[in-house]
N, C-alpha and C. Protein backbone atom coordinates (compact mmCIF):
# COMPACT_ATOMS: atom_id res chain seq x y z
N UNK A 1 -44.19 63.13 6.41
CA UNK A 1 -45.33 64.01 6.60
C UNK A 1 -46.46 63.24 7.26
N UNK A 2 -47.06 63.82 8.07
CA UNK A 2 -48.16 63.24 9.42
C UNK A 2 -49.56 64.23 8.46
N UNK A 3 -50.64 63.64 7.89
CA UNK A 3 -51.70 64.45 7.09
C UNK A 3 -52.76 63.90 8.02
N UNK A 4 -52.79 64.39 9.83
CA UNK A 4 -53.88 63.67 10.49
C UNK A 4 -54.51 64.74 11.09
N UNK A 5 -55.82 65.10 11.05
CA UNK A 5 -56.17 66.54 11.70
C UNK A 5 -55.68 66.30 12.96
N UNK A 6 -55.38 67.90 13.59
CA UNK A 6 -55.42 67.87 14.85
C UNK A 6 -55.42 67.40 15.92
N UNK A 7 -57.16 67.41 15.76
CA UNK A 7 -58.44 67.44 16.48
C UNK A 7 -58.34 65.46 16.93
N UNK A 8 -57.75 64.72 15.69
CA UNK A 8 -57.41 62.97 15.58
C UNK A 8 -56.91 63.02 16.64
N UNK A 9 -55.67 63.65 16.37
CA UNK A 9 -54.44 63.35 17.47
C UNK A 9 -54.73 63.41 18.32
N UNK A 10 -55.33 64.74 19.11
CA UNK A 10 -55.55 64.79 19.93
C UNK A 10 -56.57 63.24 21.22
N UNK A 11 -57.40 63.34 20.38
CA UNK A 11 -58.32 62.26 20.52
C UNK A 11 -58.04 60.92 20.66
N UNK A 12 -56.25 60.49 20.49
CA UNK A 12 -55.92 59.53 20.23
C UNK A 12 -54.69 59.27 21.23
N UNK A 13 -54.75 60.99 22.18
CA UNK A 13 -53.35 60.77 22.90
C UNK A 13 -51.79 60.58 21.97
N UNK A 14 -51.74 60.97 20.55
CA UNK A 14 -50.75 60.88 19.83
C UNK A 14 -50.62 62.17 19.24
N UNK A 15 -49.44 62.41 19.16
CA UNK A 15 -48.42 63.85 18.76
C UNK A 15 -48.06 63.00 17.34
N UNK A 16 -47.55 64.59 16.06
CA UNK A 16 -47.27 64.07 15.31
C UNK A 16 -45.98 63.48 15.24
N UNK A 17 -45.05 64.04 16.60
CA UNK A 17 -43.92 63.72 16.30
C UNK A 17 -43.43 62.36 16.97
N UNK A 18 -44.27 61.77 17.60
CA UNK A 18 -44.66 59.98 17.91
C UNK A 18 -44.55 59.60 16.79
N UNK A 19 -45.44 60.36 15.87
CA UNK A 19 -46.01 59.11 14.53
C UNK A 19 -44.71 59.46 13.80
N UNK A 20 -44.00 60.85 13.63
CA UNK A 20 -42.57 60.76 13.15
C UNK A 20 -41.58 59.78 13.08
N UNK A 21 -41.71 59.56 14.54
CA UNK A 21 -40.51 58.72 15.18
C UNK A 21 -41.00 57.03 14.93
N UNK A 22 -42.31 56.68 15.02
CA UNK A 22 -42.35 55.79 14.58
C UNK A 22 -42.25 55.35 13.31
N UNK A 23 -41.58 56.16 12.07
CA UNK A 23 -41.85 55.79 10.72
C UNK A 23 -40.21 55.48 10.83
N UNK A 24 -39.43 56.11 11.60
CA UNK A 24 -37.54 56.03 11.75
C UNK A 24 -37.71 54.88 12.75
N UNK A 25 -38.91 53.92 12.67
CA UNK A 25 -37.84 52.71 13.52
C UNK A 25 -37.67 52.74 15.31
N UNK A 26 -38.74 53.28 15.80
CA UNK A 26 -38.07 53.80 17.11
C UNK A 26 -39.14 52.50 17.91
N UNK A 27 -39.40 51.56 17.51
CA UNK A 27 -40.01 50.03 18.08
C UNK A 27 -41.74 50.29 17.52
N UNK A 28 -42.13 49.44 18.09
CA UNK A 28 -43.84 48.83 17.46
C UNK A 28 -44.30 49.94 17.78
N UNK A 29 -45.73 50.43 16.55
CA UNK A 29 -46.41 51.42 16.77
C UNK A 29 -47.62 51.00 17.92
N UNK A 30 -47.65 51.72 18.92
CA UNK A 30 -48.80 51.77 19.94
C UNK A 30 -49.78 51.63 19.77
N UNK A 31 -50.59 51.34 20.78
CA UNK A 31 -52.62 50.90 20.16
C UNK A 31 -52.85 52.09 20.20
N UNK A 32 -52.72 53.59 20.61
CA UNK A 32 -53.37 54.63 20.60
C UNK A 32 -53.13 54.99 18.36
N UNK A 33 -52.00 54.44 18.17
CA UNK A 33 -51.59 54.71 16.69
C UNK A 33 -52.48 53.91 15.83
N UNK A 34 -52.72 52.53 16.51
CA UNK A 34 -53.16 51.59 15.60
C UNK A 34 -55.04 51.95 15.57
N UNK A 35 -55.55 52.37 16.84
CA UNK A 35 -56.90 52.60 17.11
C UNK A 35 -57.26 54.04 15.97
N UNK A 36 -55.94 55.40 15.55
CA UNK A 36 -56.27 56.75 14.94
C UNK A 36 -56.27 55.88 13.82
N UNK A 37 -55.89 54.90 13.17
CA UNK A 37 -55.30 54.63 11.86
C UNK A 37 -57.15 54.05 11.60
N UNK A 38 -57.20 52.83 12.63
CA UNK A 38 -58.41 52.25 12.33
C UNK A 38 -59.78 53.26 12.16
N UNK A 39 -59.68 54.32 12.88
CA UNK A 39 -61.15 55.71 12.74
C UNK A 39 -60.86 56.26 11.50
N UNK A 40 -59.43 56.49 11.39
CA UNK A 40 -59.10 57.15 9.75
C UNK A 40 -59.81 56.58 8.87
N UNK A 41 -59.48 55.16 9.12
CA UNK A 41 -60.06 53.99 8.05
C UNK A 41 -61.85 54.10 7.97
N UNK A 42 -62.37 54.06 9.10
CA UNK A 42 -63.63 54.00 9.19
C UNK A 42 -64.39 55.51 9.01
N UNK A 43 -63.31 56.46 8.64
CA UNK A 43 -63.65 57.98 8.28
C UNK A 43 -64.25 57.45 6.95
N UNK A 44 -62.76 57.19 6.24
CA UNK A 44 -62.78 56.95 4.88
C UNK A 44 -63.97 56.55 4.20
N UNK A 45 -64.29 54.76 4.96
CA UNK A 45 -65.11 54.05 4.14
C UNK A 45 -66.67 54.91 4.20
N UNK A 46 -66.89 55.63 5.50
CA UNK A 46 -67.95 56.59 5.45
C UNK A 46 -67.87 57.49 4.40
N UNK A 47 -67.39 58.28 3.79
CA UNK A 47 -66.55 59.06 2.63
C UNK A 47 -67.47 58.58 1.73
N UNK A 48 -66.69 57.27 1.27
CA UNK A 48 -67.05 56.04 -0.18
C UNK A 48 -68.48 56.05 -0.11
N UNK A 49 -68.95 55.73 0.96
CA UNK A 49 -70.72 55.35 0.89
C UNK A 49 -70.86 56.68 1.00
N UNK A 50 -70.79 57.54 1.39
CA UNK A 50 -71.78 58.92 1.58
C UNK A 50 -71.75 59.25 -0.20
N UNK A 51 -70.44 59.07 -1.05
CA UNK A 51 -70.53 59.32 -2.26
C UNK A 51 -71.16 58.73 -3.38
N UNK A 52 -71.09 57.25 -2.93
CA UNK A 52 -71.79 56.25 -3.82
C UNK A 52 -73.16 56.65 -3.55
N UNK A 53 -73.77 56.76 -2.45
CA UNK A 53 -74.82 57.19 -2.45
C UNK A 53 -75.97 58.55 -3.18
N UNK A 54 -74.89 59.43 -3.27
CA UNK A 54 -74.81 60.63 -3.86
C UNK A 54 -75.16 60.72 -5.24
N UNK A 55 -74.34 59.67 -6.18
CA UNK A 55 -73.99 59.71 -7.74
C UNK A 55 -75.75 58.85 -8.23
N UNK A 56 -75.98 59.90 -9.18
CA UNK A 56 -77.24 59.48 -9.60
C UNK A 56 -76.83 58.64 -10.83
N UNK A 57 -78.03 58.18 -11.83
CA UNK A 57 -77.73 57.55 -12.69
C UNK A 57 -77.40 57.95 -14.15
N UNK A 58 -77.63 59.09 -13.75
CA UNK A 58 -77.20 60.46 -14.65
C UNK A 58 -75.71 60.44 -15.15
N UNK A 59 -74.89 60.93 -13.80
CA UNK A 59 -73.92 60.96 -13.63
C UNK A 59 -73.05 59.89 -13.85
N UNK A 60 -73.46 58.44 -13.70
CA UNK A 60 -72.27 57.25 -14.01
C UNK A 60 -71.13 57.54 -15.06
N UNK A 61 -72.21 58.08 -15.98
CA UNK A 61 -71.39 58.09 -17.69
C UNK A 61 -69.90 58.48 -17.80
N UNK A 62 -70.45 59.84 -16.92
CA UNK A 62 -69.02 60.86 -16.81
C UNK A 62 -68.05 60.40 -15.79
N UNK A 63 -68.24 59.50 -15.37
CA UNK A 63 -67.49 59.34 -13.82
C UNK A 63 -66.70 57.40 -13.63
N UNK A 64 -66.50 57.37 -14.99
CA UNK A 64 -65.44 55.97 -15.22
C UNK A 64 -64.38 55.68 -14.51
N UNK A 65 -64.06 57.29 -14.52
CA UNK A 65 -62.09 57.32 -13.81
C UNK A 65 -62.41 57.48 -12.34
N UNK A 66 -63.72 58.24 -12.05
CA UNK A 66 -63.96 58.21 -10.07
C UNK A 66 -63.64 56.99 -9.86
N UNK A 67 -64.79 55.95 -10.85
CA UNK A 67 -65.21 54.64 -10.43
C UNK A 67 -63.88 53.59 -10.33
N UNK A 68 -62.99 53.72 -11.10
CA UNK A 68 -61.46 53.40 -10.82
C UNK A 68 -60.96 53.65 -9.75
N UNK A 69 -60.76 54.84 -9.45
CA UNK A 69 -60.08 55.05 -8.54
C UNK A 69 -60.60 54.69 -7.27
N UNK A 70 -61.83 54.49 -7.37
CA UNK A 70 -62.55 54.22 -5.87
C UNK A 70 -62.62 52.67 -5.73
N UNK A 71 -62.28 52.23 -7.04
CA UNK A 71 -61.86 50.74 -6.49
C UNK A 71 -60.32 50.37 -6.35
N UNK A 72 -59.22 51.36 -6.61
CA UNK A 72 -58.04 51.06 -6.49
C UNK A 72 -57.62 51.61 -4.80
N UNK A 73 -57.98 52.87 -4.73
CA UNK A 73 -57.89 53.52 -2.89
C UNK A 73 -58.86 52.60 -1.83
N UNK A 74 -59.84 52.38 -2.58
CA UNK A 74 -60.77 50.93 -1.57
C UNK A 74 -59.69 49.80 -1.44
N UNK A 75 -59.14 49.38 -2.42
CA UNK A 75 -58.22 48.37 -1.96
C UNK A 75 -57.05 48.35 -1.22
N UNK A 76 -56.18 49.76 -1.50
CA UNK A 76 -55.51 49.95 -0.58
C UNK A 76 -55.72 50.38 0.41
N UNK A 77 -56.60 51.26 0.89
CA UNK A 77 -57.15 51.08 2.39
C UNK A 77 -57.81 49.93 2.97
N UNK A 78 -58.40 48.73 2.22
CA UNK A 78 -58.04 47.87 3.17
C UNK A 78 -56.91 46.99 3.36
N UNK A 79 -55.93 47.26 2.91
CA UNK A 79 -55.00 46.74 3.35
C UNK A 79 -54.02 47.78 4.20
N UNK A 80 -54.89 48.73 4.70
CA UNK A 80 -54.17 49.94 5.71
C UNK A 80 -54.78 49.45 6.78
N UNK A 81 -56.15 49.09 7.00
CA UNK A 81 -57.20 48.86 8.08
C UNK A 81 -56.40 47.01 8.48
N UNK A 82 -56.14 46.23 7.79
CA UNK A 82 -55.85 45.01 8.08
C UNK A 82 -54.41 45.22 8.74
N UNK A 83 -53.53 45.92 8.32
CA UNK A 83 -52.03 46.22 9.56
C UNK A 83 -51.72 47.70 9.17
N UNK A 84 -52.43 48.57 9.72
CA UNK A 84 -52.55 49.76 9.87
C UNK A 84 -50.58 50.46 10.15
N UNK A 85 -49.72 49.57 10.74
CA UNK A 85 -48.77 49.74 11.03
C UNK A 85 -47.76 50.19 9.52
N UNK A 86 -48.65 49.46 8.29
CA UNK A 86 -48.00 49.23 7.13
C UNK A 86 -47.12 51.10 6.56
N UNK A 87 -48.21 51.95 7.06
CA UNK A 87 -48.18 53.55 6.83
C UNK A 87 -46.59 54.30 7.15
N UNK A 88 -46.16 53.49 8.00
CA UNK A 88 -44.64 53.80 8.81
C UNK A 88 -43.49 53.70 7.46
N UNK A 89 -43.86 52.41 7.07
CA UNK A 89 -42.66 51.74 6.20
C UNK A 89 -42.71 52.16 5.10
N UNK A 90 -43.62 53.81 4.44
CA UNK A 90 -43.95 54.50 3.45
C UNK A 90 -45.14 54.11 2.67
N UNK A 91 -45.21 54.42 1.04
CA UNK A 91 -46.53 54.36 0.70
C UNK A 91 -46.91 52.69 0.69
N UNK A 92 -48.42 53.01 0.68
CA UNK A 92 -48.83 51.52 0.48
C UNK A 92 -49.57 51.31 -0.41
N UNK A 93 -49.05 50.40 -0.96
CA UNK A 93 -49.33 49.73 -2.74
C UNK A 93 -49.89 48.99 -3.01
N UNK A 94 -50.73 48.82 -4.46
CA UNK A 94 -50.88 47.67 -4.56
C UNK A 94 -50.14 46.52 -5.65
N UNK A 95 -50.13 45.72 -5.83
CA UNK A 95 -49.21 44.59 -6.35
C UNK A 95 -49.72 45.10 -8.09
N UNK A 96 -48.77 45.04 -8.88
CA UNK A 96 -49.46 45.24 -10.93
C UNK A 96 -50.45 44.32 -10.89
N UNK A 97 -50.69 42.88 -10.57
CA UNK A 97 -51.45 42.24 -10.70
C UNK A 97 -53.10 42.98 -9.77
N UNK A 98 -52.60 43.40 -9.00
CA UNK A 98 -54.24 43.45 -7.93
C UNK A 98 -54.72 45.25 -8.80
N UNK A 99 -53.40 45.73 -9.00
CA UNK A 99 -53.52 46.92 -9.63
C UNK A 99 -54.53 47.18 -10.55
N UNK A 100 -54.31 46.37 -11.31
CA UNK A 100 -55.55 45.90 -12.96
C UNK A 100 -56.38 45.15 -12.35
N UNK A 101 -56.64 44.09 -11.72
CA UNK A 101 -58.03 43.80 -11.04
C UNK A 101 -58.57 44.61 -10.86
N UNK A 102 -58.10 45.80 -9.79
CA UNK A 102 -58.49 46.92 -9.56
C UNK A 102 -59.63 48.30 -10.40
N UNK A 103 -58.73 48.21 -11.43
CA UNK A 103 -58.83 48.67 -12.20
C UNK A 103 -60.23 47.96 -12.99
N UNK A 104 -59.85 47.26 -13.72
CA UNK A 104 -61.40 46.66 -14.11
C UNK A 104 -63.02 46.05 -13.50
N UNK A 105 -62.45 46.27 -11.72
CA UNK A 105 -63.30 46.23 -11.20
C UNK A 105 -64.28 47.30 -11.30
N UNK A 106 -63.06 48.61 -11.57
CA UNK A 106 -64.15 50.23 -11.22
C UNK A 106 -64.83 50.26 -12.42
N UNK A 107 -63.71 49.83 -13.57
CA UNK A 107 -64.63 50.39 -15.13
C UNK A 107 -66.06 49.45 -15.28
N UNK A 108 -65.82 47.83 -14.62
CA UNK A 108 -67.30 47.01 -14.53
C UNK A 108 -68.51 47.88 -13.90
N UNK A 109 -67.53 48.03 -12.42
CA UNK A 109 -68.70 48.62 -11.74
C UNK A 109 -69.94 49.98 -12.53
N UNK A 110 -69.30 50.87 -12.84
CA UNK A 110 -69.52 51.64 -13.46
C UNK A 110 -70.48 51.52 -14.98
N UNK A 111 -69.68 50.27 -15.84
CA UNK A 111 -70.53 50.07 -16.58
C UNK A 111 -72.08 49.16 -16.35
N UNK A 112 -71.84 48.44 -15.64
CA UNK A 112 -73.35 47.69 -14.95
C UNK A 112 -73.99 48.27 -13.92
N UNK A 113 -73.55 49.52 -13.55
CA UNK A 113 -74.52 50.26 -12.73
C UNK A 113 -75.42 51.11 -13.77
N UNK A 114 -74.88 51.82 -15.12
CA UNK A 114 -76.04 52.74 -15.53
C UNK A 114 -77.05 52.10 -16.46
């Protein structure tokens, strides 16, 4: 499954059924693939700050498990942005060990922000 608007593709000179064929092996993904992956990426991290910005101090209390998760998908997107190619060879993970780093990074964050 290709989850890239349109409007990306278009913009990128890439069809979904390029990015198909590149997940079956059909040789190195192209700079037009590697350049949509890198804006995806730089969608994203815009995302993270527009939200962090958002959450008052109100709100921290209730929002432990956001704060997790936004440090476990932060980590795996950067390791999407560092070989963007990784997306082909299926999901991308992180290691049990970086997993729980992860993890106690969001519940810190969270608790020394309110």
């Amino acid at each position: 499954r290709v989850y890239i608007p349109e409007e990306d593709l278009r913009k990128f000179s890439i069809t979904r059924g390029q990015i198909l064929a590149l997940g079956n092996g059909s040789g190195p993904a192209p700079a037009q693939f590697r350049d949509l992956m890198l804006f995806e990426c730089q969608r994203a991290e815009h995302y993270y700050r527009t939200a962090r910005r958002a959450l008052t101090r109100e709100d921290r209390p209730t929002l432990i498990a956001a704060e997790v998760m936004c440090a476990v998908y932060h980590a795996i997107l950067a390791k999407i942005r560092s070989q963007p190619a990784r997306v082909l060879n299926g999901k991308v993970r992180l290691a049990k060990p970086e997993m729980c780093l992860r993890i106690l990074q969001g519940w810190l964050t969270n608790k020394l922000m309110i």
